[in-house]
Protein backbone atom coordinates (compact mmCIF):
# COMPACT_ATOMS: atom_id res chain seq x y z
CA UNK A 1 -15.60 5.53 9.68
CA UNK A 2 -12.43 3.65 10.71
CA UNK A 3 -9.56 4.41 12.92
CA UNK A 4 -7.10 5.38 9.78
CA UNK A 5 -9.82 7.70 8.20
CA UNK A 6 -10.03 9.47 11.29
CA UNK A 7 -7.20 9.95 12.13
CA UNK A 8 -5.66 11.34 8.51
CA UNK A 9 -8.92 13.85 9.46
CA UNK A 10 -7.60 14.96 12.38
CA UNK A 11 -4.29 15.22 10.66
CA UNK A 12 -5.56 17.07 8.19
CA UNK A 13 -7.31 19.48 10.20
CA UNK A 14 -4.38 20.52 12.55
CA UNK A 15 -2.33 21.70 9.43
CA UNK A 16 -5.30 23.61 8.18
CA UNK A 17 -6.43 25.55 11.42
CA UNK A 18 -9.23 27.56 10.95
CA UNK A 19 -10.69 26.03 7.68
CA UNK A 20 -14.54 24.87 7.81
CA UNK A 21 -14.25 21.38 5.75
CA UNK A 22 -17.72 20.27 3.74
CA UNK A 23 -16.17 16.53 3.75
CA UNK A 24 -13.06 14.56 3.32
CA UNK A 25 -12.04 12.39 0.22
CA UNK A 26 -10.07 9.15 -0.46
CA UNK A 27 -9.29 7.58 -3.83
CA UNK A 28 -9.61 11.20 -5.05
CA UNK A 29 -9.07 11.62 -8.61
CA UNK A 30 -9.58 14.82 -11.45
CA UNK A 31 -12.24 14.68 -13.83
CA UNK A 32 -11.91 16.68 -16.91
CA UNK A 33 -12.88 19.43 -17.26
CA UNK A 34 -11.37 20.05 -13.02
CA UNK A 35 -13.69 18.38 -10.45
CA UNK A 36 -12.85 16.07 -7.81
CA UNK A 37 -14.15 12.68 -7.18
CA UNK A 38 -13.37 10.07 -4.76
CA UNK A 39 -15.30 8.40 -1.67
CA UNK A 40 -16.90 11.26 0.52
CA UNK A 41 -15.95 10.72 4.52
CA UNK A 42 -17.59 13.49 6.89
CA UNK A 43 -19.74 15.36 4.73
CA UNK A 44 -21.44 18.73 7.21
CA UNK A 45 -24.42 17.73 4.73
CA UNK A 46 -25.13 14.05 5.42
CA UNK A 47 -28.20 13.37 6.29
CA UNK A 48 -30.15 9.89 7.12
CA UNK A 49 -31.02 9.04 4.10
CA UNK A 50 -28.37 8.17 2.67
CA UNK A 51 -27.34 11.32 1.10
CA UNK A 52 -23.38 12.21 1.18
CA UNK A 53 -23.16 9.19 3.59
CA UNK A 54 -19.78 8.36 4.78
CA UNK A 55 -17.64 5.98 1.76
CA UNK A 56 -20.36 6.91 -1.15
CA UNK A 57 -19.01 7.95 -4.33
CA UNK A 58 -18.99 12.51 -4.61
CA UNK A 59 -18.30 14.27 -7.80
CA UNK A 60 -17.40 18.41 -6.24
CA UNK A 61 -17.76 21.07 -8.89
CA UNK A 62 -14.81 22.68 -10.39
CA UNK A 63 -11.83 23.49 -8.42
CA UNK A 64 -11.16 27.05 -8.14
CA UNK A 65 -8.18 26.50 -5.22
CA UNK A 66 -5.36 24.42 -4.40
CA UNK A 67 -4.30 24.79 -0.56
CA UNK A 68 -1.00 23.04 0.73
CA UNK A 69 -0.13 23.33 3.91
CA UNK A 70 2.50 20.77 5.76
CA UNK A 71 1.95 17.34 4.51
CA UNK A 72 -1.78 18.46 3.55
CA UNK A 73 -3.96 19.38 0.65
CA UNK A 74 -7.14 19.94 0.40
CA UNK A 75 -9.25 22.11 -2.40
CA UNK A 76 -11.85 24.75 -2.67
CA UNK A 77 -14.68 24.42 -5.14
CA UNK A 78 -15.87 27.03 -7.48
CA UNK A 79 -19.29 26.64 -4.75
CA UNK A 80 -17.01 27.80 -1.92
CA UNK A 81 -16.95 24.24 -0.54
CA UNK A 82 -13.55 22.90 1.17
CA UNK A 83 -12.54 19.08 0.58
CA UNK A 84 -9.53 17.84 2.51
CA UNK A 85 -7.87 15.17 0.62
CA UNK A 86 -6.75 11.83 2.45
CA UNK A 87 -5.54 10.11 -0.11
CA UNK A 88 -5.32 9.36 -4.18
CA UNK A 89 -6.75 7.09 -6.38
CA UNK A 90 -3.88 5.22 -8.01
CA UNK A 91 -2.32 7.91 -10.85
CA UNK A 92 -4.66 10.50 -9.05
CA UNK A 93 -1.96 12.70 -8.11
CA UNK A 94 -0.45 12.86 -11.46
CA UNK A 95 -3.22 15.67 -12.27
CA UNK A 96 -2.10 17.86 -9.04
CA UNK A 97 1.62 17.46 -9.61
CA UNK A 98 1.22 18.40 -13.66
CA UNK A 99 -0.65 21.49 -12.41
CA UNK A 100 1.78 22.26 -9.63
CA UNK A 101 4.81 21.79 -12.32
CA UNK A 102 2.71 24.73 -14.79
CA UNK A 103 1.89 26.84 -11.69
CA UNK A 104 5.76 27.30 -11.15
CA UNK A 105 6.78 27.72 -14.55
CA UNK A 106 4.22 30.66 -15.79
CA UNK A 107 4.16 34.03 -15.29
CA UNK A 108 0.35 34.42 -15.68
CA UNK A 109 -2.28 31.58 -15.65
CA UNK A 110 -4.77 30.42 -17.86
CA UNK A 111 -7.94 31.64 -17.27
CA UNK A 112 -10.21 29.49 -14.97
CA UNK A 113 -7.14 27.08 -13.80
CA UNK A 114 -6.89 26.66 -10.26
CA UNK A 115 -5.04 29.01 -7.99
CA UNK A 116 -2.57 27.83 -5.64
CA UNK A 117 -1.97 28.84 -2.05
CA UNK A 118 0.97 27.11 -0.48
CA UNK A 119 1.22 28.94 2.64
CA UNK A 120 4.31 27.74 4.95
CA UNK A 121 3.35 27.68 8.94
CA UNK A 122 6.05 30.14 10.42
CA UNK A 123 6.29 28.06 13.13
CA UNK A 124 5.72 24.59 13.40
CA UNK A 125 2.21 23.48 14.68
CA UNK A 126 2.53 21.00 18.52
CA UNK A 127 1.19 18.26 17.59
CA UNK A 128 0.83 14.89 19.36
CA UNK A 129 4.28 12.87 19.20
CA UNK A 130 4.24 9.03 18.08
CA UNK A 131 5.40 7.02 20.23
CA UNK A 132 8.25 4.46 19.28
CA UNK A 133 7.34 1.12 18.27
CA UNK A 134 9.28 -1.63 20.62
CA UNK A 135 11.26 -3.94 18.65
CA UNK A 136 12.70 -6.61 20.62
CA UNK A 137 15.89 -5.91 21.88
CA UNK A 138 18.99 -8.79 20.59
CA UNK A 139 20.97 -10.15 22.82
CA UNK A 140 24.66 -9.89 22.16
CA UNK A 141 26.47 -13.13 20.94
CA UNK A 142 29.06 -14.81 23.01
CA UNK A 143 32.48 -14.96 21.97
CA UNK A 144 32.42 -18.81 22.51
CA UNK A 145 29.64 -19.22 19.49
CA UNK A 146 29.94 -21.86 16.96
CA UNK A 147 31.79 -21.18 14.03
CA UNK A 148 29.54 -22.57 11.39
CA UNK A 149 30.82 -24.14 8.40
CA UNK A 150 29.11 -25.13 5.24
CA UNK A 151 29.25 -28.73 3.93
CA UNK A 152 27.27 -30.40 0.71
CA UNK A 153 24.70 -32.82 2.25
CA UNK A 154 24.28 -36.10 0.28
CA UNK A 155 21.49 -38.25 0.54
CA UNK A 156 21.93 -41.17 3.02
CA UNK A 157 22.41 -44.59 1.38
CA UNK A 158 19.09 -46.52 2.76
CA UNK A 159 20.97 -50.27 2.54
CA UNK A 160 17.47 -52.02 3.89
CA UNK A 161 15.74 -50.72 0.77
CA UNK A 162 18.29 -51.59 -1.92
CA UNK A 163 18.79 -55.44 0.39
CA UNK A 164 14.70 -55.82 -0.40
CA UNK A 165 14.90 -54.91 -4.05
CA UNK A 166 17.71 -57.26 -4.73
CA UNK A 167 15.78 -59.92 -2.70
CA UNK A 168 12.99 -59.39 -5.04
CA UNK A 169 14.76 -58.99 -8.13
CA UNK A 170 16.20 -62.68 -7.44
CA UNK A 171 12.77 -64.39 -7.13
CA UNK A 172 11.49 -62.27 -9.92
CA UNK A 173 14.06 -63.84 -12.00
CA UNK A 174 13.68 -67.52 -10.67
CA UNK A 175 9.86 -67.75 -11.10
CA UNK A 176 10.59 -66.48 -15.03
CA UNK A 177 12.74 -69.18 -14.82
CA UNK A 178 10.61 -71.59 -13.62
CA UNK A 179 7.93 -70.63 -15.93
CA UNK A 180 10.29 -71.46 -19.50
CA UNK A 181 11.67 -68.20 -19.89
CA UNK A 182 15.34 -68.02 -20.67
CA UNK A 183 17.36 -65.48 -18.74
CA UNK A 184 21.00 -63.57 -18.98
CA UNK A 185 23.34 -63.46 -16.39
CA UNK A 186 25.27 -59.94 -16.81
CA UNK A 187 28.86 -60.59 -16.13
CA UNK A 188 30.53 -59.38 -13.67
């Protein structure tokens, strides 16, 4: 498990104090008719054989909850099993946000849709504090700085190369001579 995974768990489980988590999904996604799949991170079932192994593919049974808490979500299965969510699968959201949306807008619910709990921390949880990131500090410019002006750059005449190619355009000319050919002088 990397350094990120871990520490969106850890995340994760300081907004939802007191919940027992079966595992911990990324690239989670809905499935019709309302399961959950994604990569499986943590599961309190892996074992070593491979089963529920940390970043194989998990497909939960339906989703009977919908907790948000802080900047975290995580679900509860029709099984009773908790999933925090670390992140979505591109779109994945789109399901959660649709269902959020109808949640808020009806009275009653369908029958069998998920329940949500968005319970609001009274007060706010102490968590550990980020520290800055350094960015190199400027130093001021002096009053005395160039004043920088824009001019259109031409290419430099290179005399030495247009010397050789009349050089050689000469004694092209005088061995056609020499050989019969007759010539034109352009005039000038």
């Amino acid at each position: 498990m990397n350094d990120r995974i871990q520490a969106e768990i850890l995340k994760l489980k300081a907004d939802a104090i007191g919940v027992v988590f079966t595992g911990f999904i990324t690239h989670a996604r809905v499935e019709p008719p309302a399961m959950l799949t994604g990569e499986i991170w943590g599961h309190v079932c892996a074992d070593g054989f491979g089963n529920f192994a940390d970043g194989h593919r998990i497909e939960t049974s339906d989703i009977s909850e919908i907790h948000s808490r802080g900047e975290s979500l995580w679900i509860t299965t029709r099984s009773g099993s908790d999933y925090g969510i670390l992140s979505f699968a591109p779109l994945g959201w789109t399901y959660f946000a649709d269902l959020y949306k109808a949640h808020l807008r009806l009275d009653h619910q369908v029958p069998g849709s998920p329940i949500w709990h968005m319970a609001l921390s009274p007060e706010p949880i102490p968590r550990l504090a980020r520290k800055p990131r350094e960015r190199p500090s400027r130093e001021p410019e002096s009053s005395s700085a160039e004043v920088l002006t824009r001019n259109l750059l031409r290419p430099e005449e290179n005399t030495k190369y247009m010397d050789q190619m009349e050089v050689f355009v000469k004694k092209t000319i005088e061995t056609l001579e020499r050989n019969g050919l007759k010539t034109f002088k352009p005039r000038r």
